[in-house]
C-alpha atoms as a PDB file:
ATOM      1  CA  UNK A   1      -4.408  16.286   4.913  1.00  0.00           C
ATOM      2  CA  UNK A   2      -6.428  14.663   7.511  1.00  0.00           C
ATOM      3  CA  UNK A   3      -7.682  10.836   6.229  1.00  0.00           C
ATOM      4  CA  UNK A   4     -11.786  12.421   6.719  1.00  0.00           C
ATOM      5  CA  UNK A   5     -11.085  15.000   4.603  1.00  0.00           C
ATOM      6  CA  UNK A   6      -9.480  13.437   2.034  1.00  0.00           C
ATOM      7  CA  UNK A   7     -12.263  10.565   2.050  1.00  0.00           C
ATOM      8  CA  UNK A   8     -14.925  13.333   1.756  1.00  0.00           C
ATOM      9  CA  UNK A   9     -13.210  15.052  -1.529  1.00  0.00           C
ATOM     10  CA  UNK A  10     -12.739  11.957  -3.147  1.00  0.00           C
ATOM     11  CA  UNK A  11     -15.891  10.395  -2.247  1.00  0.00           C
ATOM     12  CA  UNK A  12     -15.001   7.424  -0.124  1.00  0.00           C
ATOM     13  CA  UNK A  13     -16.919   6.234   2.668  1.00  0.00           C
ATOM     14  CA  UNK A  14     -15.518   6.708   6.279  1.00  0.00           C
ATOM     15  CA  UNK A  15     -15.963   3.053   7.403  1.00  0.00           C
ATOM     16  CA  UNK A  16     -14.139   1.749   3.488  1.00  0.00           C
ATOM     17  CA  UNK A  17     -11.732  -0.509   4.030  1.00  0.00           C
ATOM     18  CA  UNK A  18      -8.858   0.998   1.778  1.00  0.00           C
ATOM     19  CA  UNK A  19      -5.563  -0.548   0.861  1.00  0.00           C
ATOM     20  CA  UNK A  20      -3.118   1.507  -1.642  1.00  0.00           C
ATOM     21  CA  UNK A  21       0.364   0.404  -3.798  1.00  0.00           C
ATOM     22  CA  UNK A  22       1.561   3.023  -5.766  1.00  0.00           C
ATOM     23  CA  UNK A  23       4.650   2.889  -8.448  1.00  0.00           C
ATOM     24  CA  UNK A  24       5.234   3.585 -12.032  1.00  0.00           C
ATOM     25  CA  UNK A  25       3.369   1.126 -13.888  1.00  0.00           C
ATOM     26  CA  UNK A  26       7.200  -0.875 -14.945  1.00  0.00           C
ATOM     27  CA  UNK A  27       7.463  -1.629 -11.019  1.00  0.00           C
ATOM     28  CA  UNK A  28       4.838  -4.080 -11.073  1.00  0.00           C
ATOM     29  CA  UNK A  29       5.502  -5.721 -14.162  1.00  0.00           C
ATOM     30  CA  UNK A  30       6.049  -9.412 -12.899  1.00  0.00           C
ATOM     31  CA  UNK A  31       9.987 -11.041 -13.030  1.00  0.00           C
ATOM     32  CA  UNK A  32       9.080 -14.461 -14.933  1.00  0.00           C
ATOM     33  CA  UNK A  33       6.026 -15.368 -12.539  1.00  0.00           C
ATOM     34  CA  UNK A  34       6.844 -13.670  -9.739  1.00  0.00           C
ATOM     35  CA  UNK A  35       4.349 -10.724  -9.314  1.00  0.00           C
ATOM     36  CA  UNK A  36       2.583  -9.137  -6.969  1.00  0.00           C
ATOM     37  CA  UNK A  37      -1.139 -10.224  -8.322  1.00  0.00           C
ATOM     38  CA  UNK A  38      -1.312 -13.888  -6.450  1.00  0.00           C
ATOM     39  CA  UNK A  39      -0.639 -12.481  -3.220  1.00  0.00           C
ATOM     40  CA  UNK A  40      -3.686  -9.713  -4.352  1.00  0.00           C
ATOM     41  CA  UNK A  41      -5.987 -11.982  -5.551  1.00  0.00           C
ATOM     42  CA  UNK A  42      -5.764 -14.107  -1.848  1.00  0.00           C
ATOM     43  CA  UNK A  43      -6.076 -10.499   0.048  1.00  0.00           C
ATOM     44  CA  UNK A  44      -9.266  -9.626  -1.750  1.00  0.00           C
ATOM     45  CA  UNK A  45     -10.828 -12.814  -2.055  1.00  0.00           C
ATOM     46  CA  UNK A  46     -10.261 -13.217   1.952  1.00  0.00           C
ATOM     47  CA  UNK A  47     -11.508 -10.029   2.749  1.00  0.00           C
ATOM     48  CA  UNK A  48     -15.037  -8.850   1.122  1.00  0.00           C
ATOM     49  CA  UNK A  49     -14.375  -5.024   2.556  1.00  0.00           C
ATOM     50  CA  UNK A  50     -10.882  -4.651   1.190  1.00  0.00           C
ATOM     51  CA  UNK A  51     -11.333  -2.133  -1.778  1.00  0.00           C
ATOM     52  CA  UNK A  52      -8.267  -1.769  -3.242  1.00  0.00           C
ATOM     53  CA  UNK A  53      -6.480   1.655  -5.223  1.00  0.00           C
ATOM     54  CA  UNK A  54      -3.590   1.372  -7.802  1.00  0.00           C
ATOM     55  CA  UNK A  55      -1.851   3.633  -8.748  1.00  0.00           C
ATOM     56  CA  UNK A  56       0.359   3.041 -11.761  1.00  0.00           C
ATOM     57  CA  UNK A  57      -2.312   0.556 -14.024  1.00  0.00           C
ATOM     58  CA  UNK A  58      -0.528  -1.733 -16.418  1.00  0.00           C
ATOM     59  CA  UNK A  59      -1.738  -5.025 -18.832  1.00  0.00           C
ATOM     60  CA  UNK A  60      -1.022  -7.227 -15.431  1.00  0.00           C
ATOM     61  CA  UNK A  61      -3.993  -5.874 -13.379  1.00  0.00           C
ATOM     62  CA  UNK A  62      -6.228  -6.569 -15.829  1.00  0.00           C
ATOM     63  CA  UNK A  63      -7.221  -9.852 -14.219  1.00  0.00           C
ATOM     64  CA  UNK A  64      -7.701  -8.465 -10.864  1.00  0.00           C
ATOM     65  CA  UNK A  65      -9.998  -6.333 -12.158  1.00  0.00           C
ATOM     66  CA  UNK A  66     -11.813  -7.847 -13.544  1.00  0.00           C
ATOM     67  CA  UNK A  67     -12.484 -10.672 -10.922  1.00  0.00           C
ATOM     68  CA  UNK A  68     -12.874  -7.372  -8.013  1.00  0.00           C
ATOM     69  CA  UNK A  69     -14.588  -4.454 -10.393  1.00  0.00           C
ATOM     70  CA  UNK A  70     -16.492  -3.210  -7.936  1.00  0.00           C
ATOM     71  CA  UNK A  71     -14.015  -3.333  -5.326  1.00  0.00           C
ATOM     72  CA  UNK A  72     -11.005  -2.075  -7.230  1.00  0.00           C
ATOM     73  CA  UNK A  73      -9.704   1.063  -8.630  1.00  0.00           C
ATOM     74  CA  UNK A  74      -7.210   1.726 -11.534  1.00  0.00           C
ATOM     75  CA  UNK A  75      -4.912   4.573 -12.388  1.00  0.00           C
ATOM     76  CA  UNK A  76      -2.180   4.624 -14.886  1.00  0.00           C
ATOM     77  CA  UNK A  77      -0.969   8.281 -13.915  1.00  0.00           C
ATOM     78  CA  UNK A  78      -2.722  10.760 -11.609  1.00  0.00           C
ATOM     79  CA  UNK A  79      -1.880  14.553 -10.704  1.00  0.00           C
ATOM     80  CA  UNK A  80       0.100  14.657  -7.793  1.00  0.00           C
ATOM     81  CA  UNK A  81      -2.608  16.599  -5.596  1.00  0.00           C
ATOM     82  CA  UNK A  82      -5.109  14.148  -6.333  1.00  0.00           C
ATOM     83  CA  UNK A  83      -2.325  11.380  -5.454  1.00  0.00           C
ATOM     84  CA  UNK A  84      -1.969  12.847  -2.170  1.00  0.00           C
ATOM     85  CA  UNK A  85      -5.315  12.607  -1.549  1.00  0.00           C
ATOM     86  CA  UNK A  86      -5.189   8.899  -1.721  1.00  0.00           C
ATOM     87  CA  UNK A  87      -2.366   8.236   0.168  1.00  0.00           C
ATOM     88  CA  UNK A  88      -4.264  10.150   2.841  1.00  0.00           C
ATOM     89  CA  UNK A  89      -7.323   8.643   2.604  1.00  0.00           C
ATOM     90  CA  UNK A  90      -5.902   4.785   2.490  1.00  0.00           C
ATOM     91  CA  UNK A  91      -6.212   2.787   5.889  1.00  0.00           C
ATOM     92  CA  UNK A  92      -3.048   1.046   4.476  1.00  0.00           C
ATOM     93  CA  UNK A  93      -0.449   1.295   1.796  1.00  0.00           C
ATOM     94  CA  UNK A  94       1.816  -1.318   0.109  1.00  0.00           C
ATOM     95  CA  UNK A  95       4.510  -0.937  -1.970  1.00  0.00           C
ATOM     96  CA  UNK A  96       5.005  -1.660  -5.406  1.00  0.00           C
ATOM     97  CA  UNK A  97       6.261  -5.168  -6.442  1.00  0.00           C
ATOM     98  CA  UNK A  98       8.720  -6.817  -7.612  1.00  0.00           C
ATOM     99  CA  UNK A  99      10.470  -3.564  -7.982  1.00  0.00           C
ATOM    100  CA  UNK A 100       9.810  -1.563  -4.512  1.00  0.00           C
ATOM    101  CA  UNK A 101       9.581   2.369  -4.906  1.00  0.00           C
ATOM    102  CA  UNK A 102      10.717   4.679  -2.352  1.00  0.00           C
ATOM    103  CA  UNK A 103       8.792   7.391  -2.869  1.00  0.00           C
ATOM    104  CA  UNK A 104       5.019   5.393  -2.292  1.00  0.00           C
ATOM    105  CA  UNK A 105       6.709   4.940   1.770  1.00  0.00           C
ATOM    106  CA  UNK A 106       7.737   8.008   2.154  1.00  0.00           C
ATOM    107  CA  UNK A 107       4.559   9.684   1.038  1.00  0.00           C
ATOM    108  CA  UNK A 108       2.636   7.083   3.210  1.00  0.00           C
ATOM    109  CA  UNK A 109       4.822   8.388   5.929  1.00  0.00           C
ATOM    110  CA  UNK A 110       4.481  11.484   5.757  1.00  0.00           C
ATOM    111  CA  UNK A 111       0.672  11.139   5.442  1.00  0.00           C
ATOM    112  CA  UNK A 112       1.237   9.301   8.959  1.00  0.00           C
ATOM    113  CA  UNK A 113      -0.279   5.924   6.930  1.00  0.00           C
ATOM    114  CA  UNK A 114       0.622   2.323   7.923  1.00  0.00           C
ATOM    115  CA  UNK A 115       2.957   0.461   5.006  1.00  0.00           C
ATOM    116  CA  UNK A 116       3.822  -2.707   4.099  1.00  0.00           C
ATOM    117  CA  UNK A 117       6.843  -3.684   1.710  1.00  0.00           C
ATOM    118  CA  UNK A 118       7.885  -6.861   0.507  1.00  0.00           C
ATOM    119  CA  UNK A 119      11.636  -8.219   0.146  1.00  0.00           C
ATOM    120  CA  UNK A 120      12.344  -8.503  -3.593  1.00  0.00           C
ATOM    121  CA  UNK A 121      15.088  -9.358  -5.826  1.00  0.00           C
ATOM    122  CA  UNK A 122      14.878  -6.230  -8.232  1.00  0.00           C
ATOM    123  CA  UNK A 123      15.108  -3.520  -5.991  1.00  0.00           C
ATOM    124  CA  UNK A 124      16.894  -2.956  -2.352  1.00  0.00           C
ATOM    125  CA  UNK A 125      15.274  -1.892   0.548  1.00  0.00           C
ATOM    126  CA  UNK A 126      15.908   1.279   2.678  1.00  0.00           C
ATOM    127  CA  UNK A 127      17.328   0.467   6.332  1.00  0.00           C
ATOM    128  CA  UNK A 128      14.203   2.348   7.886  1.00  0.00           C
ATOM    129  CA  UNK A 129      12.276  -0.051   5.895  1.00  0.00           C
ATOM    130  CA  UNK A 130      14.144  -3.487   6.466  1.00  0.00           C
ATOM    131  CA  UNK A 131      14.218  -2.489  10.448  1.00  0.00           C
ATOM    132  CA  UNK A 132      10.454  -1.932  10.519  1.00  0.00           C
ATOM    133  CA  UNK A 133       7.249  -4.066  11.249  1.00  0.00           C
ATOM    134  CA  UNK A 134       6.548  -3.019   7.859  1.00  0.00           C
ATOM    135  CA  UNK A 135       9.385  -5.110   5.981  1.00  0.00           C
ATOM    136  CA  UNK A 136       7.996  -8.781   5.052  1.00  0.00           C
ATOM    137  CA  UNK A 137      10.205 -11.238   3.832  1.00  0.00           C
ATOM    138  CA  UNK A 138       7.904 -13.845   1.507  1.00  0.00           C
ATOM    139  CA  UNK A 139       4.678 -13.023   0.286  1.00  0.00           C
ATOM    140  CA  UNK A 140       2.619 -15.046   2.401  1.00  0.00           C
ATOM    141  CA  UNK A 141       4.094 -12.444   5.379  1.00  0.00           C
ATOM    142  CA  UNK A 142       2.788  -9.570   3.355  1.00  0.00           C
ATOM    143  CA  UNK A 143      -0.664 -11.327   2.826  1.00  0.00           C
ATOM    144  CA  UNK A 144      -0.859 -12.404   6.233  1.00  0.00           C
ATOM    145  CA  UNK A 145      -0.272  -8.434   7.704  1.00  0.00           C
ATOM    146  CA  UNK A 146      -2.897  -6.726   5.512  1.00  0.00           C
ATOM    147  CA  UNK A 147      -5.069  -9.201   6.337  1.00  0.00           C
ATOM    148  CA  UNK A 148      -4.383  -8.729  10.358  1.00  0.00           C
ATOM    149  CA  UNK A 149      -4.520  -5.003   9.469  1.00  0.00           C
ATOM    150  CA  UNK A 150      -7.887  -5.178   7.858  1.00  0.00           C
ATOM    151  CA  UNK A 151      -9.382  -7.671  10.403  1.00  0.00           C
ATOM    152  CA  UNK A 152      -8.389  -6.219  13.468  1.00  0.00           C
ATOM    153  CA  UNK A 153      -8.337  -2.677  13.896  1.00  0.00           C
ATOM    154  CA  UNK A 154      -5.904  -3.886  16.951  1.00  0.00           C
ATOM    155  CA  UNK A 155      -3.238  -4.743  15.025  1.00  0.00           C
ATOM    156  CA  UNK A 156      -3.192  -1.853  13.011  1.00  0.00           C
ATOM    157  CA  UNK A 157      -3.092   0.490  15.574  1.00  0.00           C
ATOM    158  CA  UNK A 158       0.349  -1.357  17.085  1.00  0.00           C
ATOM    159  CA  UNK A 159       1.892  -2.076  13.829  1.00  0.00           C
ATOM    160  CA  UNK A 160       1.229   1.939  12.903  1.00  0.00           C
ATOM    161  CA  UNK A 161       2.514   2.954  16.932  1.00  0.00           C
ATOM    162  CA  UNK A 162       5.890   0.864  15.697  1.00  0.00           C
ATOM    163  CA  UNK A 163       5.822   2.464  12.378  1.00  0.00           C
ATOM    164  CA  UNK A 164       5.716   5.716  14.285  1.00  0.00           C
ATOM    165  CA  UNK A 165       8.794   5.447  16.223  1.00  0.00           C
ATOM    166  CA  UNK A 166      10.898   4.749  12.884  1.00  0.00           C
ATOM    167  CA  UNK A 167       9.161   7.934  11.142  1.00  0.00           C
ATOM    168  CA  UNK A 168      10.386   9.544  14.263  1.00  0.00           C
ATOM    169  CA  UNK A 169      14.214   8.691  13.654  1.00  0.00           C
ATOM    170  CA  UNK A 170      14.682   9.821  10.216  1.00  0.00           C
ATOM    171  CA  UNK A 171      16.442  12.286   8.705  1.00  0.00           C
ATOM    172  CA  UNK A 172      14.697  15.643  10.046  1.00  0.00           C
ATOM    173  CA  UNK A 173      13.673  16.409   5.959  1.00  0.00           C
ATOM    174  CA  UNK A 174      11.560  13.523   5.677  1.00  0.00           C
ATOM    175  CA  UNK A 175      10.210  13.328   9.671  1.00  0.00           C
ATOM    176  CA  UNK A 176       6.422  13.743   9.748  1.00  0.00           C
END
């Protein structure tokens, strides 16, 4: 599904700024203090047009949201068409954290949407992942990227044109 059509059914404005994670609600659970919620709160806080979209809502988000309401929305569980819907419609998409999920970058790729995943201890990482522009390594990398993504459209267009060329070497089955 094409990113305007997807917007349109789920009412989202064409020029919203929308970053995506997605994972079973367990994946984001934070190891001791090591979550994915600091590195949120900076991205949001930095960027006023950032509205974010989580998909797989636990206790954890609860102080996101309510600092970024209006900016943020959450989902425990969603039906898979509607899910694929959002991953369309979603300018970016970042992976779960601390445990990364597969399926949220493959989706994203076959959508043909940017990603983002970050190196963590629970969890390995796929070679076409780890050999990308979309790996980071700390989350200061991670921050740093969305926020280049979301401030210049630039840099989203080359880090997606890099992206591209890995989607293009996979397995034929998962290929977009």
């Amino acid at each position: 599904m094409q990113k305007a059509e997807a917007r349109k059914l789920l009412n989202i404005k064409d020029e919203d700024k929308i970053l995506l994670t997605s994972g079973s609600a367990f994946k984001f659970i934070p190891v001791g203090e090591d979550g994915i919620f600091d590195c949120i709160d900076r991205i949001l806080s930095s960027n006023k047009e950032i509205k974010l979209i989580v998909i797989g809502k636990n206790k954890y988000w609860k102080n996101i949201y309510k600092k970024y309401k209006n900016r943020v929305l959450l989902y425990k569980v969603i039906p898979f068409t509607k899910y694929t819907k959002y991953v369309s419609a979603a300018d970016l998409i970042i992976d779960s954290y601390p445990m990364n999920g597969e399926t949220t970058l493959i989706d994203a790729m076959r959508a043909k949407v940017p990603f983002l995943s970050l190196d963590t201890i629970c969890s390995g990482q796929n070679d076409y992942v780890i050999e990308s522009k979309g790996y980071c390594k700390t989350k200061d990398e991670l921050t740093d990227k969305i926020l280049k993504c979301f401030d210049s459209e630039n840099y989203l267009d080359v880090h997606f044109d890099l992206l591209k060329k890995i989607m293009l070497n996979l397995p034929h089955e998962l290929a977009v």
